[in-house]
PDB file of N, CA and C in Angstrom:
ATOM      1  N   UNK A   1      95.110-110.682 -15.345  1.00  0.00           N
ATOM      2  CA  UNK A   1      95.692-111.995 -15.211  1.00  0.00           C
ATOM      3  C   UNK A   1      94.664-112.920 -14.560  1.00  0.00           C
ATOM      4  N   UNK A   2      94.522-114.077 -14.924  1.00  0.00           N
ATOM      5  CA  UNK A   2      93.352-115.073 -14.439  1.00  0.00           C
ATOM      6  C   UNK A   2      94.149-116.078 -13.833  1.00  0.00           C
ATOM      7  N   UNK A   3      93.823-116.577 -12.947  1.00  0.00           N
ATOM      8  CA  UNK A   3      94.501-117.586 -11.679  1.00  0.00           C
ATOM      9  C   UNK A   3      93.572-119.030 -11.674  1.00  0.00           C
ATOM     10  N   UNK A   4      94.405-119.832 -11.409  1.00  0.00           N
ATOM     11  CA  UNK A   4      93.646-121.196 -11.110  1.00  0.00           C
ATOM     12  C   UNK A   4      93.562-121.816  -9.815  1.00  0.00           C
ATOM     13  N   UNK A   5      92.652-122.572  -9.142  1.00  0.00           N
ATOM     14  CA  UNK A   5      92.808-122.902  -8.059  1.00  0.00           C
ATOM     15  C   UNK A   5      92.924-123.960  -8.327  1.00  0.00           C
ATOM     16  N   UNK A   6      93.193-125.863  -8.186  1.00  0.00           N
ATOM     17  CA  UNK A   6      92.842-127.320  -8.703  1.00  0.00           C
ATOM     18  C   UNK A   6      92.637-127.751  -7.229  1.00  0.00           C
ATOM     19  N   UNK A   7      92.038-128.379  -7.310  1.00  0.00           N
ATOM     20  CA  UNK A   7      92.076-129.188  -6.153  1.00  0.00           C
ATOM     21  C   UNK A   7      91.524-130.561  -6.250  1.00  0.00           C
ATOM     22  N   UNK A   8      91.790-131.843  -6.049  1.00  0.00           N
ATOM     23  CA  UNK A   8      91.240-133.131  -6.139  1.00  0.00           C
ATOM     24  C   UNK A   8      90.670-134.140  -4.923  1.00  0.00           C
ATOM     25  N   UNK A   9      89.697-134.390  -5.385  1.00  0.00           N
ATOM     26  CA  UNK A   9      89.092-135.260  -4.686  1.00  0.00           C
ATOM     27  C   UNK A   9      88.604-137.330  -4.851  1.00  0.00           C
ATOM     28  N   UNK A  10      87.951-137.591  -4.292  1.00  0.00           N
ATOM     29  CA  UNK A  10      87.737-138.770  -4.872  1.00  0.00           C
ATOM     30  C   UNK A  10      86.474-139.260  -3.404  1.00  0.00           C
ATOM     31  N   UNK A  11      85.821-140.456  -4.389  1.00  0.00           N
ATOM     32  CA  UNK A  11      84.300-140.788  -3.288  1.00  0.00           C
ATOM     33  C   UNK A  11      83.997-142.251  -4.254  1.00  0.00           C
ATOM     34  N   UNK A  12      83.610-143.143  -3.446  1.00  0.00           N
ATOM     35  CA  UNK A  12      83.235-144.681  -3.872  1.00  0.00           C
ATOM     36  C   UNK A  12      81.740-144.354  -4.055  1.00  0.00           C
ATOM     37  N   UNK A  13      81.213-145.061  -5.389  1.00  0.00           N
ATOM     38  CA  UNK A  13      79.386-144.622  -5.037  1.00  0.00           C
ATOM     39  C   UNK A  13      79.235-146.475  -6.105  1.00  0.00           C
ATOM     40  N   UNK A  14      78.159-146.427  -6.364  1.00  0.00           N
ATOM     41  CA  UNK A  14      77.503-147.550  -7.775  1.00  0.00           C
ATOM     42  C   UNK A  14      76.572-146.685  -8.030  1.00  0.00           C
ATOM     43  N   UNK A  15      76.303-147.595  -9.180  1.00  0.00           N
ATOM     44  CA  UNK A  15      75.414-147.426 -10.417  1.00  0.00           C
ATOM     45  C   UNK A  15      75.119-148.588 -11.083  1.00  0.00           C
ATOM     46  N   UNK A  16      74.082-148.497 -12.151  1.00  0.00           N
ATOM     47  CA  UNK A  16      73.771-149.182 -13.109  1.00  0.00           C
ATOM     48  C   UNK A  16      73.531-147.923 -14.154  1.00  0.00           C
ATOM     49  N   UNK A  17      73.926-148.243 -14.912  1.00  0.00           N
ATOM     50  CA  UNK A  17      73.854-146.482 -16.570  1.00  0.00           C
ATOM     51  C   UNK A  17      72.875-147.617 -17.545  1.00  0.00           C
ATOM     52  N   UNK A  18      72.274-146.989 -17.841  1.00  0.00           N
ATOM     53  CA  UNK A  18      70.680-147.006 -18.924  1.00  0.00           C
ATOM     54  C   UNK A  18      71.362-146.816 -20.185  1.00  0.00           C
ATOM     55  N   UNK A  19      71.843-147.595 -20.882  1.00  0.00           N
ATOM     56  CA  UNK A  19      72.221-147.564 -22.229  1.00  0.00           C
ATOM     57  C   UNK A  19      71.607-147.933 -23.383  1.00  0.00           C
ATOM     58  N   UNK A  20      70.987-147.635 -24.040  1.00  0.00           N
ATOM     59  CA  UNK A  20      70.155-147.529 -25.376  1.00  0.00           C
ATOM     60  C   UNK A  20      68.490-148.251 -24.459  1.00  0.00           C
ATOM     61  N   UNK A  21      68.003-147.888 -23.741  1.00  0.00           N
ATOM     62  CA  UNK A  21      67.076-148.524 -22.617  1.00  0.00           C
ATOM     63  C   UNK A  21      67.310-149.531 -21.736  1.00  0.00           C
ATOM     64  N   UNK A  22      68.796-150.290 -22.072  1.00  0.00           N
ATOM     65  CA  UNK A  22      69.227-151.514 -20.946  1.00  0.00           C
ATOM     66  C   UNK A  22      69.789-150.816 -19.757  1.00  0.00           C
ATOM     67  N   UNK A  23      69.374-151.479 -19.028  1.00  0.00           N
ATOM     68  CA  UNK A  23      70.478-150.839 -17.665  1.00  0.00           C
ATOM     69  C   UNK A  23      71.418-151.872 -17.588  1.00  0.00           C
ATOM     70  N   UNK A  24      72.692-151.326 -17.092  1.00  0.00           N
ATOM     71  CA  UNK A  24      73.809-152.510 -16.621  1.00  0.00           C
ATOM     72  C   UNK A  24      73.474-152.759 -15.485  1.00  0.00           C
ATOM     73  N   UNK A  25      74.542-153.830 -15.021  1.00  0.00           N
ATOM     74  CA  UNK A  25      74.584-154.418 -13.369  1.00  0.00           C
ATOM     75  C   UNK A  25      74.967-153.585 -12.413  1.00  0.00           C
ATOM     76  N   UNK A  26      74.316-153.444 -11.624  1.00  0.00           N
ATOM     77  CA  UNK A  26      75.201-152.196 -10.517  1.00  0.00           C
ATOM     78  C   UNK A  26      76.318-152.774 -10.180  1.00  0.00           C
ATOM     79  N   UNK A  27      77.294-151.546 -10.258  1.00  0.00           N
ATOM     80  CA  UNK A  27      78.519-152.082  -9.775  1.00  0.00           C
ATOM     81  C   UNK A  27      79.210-150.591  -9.446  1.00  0.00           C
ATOM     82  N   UNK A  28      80.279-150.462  -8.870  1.00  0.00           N
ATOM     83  CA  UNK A  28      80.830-149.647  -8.185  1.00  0.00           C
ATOM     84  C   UNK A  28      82.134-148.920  -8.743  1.00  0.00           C
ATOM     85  N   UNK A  29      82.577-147.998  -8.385  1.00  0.00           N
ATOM     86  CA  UNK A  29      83.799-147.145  -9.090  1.00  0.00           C
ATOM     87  C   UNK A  29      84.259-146.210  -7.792  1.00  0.00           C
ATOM     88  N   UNK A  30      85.715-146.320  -7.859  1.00  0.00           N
ATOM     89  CA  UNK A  30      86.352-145.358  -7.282  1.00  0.00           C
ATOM     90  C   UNK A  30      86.004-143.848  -8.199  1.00  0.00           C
ATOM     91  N   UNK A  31      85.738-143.261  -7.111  1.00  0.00           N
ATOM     92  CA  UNK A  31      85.508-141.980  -8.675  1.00  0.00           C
ATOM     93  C   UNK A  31      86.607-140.803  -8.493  1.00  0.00           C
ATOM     94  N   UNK A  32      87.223-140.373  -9.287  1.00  0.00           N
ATOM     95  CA  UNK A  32      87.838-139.005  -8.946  1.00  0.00           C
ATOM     96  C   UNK A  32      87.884-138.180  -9.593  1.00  0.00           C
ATOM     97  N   UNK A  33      87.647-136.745  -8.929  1.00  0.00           N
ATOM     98  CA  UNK A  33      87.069-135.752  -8.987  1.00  0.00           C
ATOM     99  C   UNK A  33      88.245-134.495  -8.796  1.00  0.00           C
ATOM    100  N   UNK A  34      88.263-133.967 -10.100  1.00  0.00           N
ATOM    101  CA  UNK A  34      89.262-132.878 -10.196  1.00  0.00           C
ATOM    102  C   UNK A  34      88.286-131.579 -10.673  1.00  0.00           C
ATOM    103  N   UNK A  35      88.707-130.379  -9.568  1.00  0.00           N
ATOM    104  CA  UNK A  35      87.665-129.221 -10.144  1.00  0.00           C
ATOM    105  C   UNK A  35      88.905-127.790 -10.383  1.00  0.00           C
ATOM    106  N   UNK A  36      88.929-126.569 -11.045  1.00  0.00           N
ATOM    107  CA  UNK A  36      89.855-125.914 -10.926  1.00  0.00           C
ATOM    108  C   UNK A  36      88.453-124.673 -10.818  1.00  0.00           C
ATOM    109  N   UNK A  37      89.104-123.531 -10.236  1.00  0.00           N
ATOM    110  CA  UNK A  37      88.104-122.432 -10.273  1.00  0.00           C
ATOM    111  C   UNK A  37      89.008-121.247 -10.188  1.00  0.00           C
ATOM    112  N   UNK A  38      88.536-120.353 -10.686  1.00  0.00           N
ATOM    113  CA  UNK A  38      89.417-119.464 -11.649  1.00  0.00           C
ATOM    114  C   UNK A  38      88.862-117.503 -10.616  1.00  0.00           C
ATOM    115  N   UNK A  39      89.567-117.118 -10.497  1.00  0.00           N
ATOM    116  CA  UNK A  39      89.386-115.856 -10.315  1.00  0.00           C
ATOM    117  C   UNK A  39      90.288-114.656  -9.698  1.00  0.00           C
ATOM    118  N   UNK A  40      90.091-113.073  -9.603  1.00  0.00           N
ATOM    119  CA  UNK A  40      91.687-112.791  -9.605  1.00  0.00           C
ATOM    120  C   UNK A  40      92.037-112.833  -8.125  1.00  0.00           C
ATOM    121  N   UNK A  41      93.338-112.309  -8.119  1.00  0.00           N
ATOM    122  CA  UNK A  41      93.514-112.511  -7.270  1.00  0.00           C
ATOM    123  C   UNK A  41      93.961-111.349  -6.088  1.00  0.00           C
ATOM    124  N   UNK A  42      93.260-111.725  -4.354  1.00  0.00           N
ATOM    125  CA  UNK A  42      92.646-110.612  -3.811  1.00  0.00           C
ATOM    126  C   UNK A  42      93.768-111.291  -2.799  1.00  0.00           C
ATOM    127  N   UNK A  43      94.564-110.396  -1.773  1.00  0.00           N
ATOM    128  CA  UNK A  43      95.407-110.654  -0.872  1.00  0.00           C
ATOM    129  C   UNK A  43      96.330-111.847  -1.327  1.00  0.00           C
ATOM    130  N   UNK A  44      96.985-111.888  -2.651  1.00  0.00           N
ATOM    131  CA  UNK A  44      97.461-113.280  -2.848  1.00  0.00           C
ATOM    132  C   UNK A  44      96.914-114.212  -3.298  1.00  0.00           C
ATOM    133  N   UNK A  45      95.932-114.590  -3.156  1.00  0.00           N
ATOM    134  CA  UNK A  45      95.331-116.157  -3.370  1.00  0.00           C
ATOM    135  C   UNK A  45      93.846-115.444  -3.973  1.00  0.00           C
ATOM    136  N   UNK A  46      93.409-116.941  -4.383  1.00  0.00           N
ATOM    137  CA  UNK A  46      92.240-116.895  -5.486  1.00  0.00           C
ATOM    138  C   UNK A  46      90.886-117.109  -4.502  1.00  0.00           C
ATOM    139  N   UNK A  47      91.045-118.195  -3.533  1.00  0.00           N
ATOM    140  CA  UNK A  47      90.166-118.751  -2.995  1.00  0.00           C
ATOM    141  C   UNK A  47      91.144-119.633  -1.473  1.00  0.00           C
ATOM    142  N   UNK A  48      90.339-119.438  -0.536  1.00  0.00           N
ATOM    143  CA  UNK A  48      91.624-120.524   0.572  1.00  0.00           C
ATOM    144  C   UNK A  48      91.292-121.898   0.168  1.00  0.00           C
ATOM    145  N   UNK A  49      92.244-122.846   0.314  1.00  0.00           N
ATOM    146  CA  UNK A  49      92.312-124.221  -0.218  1.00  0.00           C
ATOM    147  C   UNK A  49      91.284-124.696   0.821  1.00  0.00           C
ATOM    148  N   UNK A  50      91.040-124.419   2.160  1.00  0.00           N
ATOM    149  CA  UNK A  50      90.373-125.017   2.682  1.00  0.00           C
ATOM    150  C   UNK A  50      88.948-125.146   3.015  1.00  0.00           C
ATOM    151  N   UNK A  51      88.902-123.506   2.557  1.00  0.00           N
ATOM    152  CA  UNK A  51      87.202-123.293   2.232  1.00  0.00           C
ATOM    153  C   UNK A  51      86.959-123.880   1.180  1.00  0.00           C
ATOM    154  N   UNK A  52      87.386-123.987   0.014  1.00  0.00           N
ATOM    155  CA  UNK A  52      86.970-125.120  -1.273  1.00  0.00           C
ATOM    156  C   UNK A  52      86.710-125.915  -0.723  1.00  0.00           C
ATOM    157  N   UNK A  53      87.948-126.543  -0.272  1.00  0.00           N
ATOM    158  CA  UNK A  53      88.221-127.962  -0.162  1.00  0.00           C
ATOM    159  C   UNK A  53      86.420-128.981   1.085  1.00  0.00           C
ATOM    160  N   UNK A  54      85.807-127.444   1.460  1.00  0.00           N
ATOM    161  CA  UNK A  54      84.602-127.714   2.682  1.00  0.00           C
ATOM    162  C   UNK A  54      83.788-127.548   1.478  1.00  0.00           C
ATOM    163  N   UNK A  55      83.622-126.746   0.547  1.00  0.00           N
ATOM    164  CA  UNK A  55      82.521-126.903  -0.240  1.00  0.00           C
ATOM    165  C   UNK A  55      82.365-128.000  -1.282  1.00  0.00           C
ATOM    166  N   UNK A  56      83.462-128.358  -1.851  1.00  0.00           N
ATOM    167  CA  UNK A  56      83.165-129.581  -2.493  1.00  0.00           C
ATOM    168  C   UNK A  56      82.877-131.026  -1.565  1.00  0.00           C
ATOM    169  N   UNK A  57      83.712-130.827  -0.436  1.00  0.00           N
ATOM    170  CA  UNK A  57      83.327-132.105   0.472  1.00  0.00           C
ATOM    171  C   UNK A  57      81.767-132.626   0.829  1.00  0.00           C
ATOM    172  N   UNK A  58      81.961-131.055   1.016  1.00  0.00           N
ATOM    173  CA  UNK A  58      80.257-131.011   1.336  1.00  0.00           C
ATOM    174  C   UNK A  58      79.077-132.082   0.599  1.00  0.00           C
ATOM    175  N   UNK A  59      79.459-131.189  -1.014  1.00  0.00           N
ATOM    176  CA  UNK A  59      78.317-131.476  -1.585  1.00  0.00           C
ATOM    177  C   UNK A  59      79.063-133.740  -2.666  1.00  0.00           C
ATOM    178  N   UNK A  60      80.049-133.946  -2.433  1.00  0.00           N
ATOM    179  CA  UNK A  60      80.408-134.907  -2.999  1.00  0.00           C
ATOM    180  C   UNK A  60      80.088-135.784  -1.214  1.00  0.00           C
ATOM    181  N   UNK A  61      79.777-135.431  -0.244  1.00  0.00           N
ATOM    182  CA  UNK A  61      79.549-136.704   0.881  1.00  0.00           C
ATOM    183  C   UNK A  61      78.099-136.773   0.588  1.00  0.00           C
ATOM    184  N   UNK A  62      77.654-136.124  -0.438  1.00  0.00           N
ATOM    185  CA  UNK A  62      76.144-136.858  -0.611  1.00  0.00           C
ATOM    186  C   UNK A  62      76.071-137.795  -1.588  1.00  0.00           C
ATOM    187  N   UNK A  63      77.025-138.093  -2.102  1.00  0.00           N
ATOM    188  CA  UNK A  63      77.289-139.098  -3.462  1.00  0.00           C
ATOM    189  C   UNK A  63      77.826-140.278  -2.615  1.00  0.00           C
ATOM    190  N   UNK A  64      78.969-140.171  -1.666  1.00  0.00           N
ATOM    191  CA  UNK A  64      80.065-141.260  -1.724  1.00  0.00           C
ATOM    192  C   UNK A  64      79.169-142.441  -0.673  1.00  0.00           C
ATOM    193  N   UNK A  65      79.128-143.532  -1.273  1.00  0.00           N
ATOM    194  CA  UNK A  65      79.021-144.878  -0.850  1.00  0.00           C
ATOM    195  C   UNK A  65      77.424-144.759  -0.814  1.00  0.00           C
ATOM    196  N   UNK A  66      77.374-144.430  -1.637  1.00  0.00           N
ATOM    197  CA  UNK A  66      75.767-144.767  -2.273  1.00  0.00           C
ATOM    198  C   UNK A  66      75.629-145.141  -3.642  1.00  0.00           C
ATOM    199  N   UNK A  67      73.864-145.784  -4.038  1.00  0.00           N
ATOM    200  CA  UNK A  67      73.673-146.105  -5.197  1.00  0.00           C
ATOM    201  C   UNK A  67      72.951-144.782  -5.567  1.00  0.00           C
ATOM    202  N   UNK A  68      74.048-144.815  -7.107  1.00  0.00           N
ATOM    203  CA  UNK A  68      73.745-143.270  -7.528  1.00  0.00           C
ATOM    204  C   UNK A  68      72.536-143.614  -8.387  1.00  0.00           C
ATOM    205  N   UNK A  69      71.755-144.498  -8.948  1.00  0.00           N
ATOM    206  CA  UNK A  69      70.345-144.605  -9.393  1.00  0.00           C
ATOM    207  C   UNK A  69      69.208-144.303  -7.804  1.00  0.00           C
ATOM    208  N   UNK A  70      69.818-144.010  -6.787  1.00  0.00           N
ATOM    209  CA  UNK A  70      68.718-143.762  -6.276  1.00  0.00           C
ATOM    210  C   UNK A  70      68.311-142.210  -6.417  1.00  0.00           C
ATOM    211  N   UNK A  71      69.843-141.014  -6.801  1.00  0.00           N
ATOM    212  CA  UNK A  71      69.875-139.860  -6.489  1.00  0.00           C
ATOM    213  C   UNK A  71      69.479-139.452  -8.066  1.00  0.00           C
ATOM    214  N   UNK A  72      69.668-140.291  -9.158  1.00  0.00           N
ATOM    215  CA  UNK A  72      69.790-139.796 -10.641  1.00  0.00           C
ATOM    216  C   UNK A  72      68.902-141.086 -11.720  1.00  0.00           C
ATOM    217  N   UNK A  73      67.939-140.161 -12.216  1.00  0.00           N
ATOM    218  CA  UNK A  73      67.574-141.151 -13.384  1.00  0.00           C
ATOM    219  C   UNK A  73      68.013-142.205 -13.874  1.00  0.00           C
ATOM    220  N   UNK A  74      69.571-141.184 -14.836  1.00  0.00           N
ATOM    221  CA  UNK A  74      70.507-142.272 -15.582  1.00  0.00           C
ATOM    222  C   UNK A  74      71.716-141.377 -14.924  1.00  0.00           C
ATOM    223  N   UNK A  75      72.103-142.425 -13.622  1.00  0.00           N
ATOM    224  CA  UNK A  75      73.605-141.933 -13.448  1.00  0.00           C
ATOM    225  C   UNK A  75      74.900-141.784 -14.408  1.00  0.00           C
ATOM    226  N   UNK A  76      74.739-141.292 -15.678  1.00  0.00           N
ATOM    227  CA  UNK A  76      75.972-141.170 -16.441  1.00  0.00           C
ATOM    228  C   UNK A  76      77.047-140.434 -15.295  1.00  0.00           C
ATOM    229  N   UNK A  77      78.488-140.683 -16.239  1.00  0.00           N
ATOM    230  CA  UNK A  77      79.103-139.638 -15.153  1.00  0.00           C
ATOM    231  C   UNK A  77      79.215-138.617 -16.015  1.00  0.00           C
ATOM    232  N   UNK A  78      78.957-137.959 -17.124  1.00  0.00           N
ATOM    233  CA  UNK A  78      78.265-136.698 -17.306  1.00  0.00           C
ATOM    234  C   UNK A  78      77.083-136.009 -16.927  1.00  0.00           C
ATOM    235  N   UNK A  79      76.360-136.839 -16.382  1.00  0.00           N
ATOM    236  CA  UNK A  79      75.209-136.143 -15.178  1.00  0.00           C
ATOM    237  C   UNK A  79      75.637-136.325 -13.627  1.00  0.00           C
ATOM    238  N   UNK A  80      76.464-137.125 -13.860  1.00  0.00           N
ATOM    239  CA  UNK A  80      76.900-136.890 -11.961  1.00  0.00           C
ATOM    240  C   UNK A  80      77.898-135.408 -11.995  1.00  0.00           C
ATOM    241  N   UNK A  81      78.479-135.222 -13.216  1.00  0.00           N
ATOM    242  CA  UNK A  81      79.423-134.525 -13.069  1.00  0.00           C
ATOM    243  C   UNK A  81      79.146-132.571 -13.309  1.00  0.00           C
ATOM    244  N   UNK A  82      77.919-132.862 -13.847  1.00  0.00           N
ATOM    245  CA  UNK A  82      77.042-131.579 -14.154  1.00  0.00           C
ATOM    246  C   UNK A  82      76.055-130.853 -12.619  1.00  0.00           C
ATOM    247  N   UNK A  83      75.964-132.325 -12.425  1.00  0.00           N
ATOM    248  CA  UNK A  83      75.060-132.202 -10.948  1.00  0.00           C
ATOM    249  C   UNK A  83      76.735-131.755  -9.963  1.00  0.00           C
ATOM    250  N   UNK A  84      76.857-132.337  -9.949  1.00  0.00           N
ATOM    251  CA  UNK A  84      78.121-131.402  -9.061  1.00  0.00           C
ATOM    252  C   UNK A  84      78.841-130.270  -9.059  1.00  0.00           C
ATOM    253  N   UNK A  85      78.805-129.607 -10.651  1.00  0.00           N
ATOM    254  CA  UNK A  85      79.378-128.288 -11.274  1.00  0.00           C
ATOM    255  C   UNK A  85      78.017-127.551 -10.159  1.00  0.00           C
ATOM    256  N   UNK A  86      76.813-128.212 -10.635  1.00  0.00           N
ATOM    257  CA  UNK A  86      75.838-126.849 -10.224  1.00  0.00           C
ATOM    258  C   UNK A  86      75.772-126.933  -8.565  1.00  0.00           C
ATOM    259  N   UNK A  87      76.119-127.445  -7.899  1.00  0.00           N
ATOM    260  CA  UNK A  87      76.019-127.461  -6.153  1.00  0.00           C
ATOM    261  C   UNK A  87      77.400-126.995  -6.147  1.00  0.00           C
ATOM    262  N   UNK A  88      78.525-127.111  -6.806  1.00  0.00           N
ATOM    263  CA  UNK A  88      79.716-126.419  -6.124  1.00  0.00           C
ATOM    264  C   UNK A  88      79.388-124.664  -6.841  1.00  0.00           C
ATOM    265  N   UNK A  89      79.106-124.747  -8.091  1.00  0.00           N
ATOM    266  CA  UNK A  89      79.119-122.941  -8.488  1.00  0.00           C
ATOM    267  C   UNK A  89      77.962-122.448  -7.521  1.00  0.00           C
ATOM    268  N   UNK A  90      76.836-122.972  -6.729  1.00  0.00           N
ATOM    269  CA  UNK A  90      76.085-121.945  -6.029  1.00  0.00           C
ATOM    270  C   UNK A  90      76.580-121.865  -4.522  1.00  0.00           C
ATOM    271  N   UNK A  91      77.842-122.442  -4.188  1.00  0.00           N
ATOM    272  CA  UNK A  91      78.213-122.259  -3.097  1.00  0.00           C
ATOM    273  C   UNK A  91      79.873-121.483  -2.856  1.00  0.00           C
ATOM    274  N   UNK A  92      80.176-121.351  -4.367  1.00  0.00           N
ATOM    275  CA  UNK A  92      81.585-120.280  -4.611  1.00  0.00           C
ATOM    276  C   UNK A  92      81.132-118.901  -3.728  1.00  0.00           C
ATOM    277  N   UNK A  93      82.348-118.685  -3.592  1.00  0.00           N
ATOM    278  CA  UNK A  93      82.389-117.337  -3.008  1.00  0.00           C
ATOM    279  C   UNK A  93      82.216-116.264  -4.066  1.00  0.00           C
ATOM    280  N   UNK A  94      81.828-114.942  -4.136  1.00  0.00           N
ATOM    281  CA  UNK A  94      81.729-113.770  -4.985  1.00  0.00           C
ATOM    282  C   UNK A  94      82.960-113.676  -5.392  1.00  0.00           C
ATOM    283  N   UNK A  95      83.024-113.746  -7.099  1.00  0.00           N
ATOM    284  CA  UNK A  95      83.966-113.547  -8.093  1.00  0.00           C
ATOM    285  C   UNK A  95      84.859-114.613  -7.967  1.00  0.00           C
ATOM    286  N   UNK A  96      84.628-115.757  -7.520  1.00  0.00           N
ATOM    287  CA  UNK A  96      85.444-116.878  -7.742  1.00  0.00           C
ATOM    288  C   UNK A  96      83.974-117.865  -8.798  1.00  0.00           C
ATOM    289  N   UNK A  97      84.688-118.198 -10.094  1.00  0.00           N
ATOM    290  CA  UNK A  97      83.956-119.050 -10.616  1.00  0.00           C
ATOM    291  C   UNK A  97      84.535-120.433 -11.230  1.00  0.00           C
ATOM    292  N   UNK A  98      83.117-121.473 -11.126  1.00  0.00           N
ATOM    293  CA  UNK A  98      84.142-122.878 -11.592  1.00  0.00           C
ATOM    294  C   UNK A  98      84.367-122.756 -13.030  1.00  0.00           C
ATOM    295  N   UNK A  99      85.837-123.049 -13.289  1.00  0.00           N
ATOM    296  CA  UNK A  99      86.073-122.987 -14.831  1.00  0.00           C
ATOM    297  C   UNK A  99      86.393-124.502 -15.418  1.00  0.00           C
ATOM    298  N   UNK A 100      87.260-125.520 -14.678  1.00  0.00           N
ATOM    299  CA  UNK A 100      86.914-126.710 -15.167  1.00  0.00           C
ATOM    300  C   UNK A 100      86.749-127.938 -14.035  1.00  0.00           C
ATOM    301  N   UNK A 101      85.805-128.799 -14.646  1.00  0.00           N
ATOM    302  CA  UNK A 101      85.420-130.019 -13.766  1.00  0.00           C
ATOM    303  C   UNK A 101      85.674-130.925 -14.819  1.00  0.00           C
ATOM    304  N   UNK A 102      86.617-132.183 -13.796  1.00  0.00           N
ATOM    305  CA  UNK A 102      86.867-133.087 -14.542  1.00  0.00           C
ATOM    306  C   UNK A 102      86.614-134.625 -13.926  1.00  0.00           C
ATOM    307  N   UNK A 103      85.497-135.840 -14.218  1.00  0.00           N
ATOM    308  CA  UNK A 103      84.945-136.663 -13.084  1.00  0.00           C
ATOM    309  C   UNK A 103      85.926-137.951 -14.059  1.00  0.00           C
ATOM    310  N   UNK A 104      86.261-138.548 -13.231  1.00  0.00           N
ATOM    311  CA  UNK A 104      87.107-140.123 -13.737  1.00  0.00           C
ATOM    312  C   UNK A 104      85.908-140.974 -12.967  1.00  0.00           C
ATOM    313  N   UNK A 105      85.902-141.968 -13.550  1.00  0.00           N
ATOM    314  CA  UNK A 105      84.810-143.267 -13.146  1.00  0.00           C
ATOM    315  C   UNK A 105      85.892-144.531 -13.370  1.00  0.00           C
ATOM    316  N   UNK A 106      86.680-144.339 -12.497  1.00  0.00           N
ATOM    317  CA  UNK A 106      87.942-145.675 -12.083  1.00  0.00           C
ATOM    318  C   UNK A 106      89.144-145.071 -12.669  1.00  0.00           C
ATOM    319  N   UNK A 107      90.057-145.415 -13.378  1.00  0.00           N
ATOM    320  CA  UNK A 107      91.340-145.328 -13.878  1.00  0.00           C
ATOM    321  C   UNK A 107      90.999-144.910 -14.837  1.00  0.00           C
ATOM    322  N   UNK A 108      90.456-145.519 -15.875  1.00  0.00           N
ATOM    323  CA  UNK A 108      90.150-145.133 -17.183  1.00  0.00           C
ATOM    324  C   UNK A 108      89.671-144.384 -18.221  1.00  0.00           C
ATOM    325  N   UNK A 109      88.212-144.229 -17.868  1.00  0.00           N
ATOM    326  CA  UNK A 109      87.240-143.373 -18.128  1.00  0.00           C
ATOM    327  C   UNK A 109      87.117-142.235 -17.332  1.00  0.00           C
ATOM    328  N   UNK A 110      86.660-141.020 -17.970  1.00  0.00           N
ATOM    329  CA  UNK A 110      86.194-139.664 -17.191  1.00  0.00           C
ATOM    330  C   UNK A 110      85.665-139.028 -18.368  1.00  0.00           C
ATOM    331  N   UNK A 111      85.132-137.738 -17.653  1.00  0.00           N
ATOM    332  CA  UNK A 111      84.773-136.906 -18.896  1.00  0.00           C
ATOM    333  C   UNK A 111      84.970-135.383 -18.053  1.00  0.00           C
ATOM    334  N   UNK A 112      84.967-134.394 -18.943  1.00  0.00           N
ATOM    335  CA  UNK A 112      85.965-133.277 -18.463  1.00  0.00           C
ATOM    336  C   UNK A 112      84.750-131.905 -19.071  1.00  0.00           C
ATOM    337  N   UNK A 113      84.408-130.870 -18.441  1.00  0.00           N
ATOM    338  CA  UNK A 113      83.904-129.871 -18.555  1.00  0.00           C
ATOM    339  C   UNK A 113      84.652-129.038 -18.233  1.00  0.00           C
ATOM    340  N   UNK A 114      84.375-127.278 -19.388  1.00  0.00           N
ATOM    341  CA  UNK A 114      84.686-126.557 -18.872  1.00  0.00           C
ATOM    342  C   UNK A 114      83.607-125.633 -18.899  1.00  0.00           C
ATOM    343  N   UNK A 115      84.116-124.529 -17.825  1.00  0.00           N
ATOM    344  CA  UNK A 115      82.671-123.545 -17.962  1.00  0.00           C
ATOM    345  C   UNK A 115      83.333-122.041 -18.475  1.00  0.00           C
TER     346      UNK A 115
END
């Protein structure tokens, strides 16, 4: 049986995204950040909500209220959102792995990975 953990987050950053070589205007987005991580389950539970909840904090307080062209080429939020799969999977615990990440860039837009 395979188990899910979800947990959500959210962090204010800007950007300007490089589109066909133009860059846009920097401007800013609430972003939110949904990750689920999958593995079985040992005393009950998959993973404690609160040790996640320290590892993603962790690595998303290096994003929030910054300009994300200083940290990323072309801040797409499919590269913000890849760059964050790989800093949260090298800090999972043994046999807990991320299975989906999903980044929203305001209300509207997001884009959704699974692994």
């Amino acid at each position: 049986m395979k188990s899910s953990v979800v947990e959500r987050f959210k962090f204010e950053a800007a950007h300007a995204v490089v589109i066909d070589g133009k860059p846009e205007e920097v401007h800013g987005h609430t972003f939110r950040l949904e990750i689920a991580v999958e593995g079985p389950l040992r005393n009950g539970y998959v993973v404690d909500f609160i040790g996640l909840r320290a590892i993603v904090e962790e690595v998303i307080k290096q994003l929030d209220h910054r300009n994300l062209n200083v940290l990323f080429e072309n801040p797409t939020t499919e590269n913000i959102a890849l760059w964050i799969a790989g800093k949260i999977e090298k800090r999972l615990p043994a046999g807990v792995r991320l299975h989906r990440l999903v980044l929203w860039e305001g209300d509207e837009n997001g884009v959704e990975f699974e692994f």
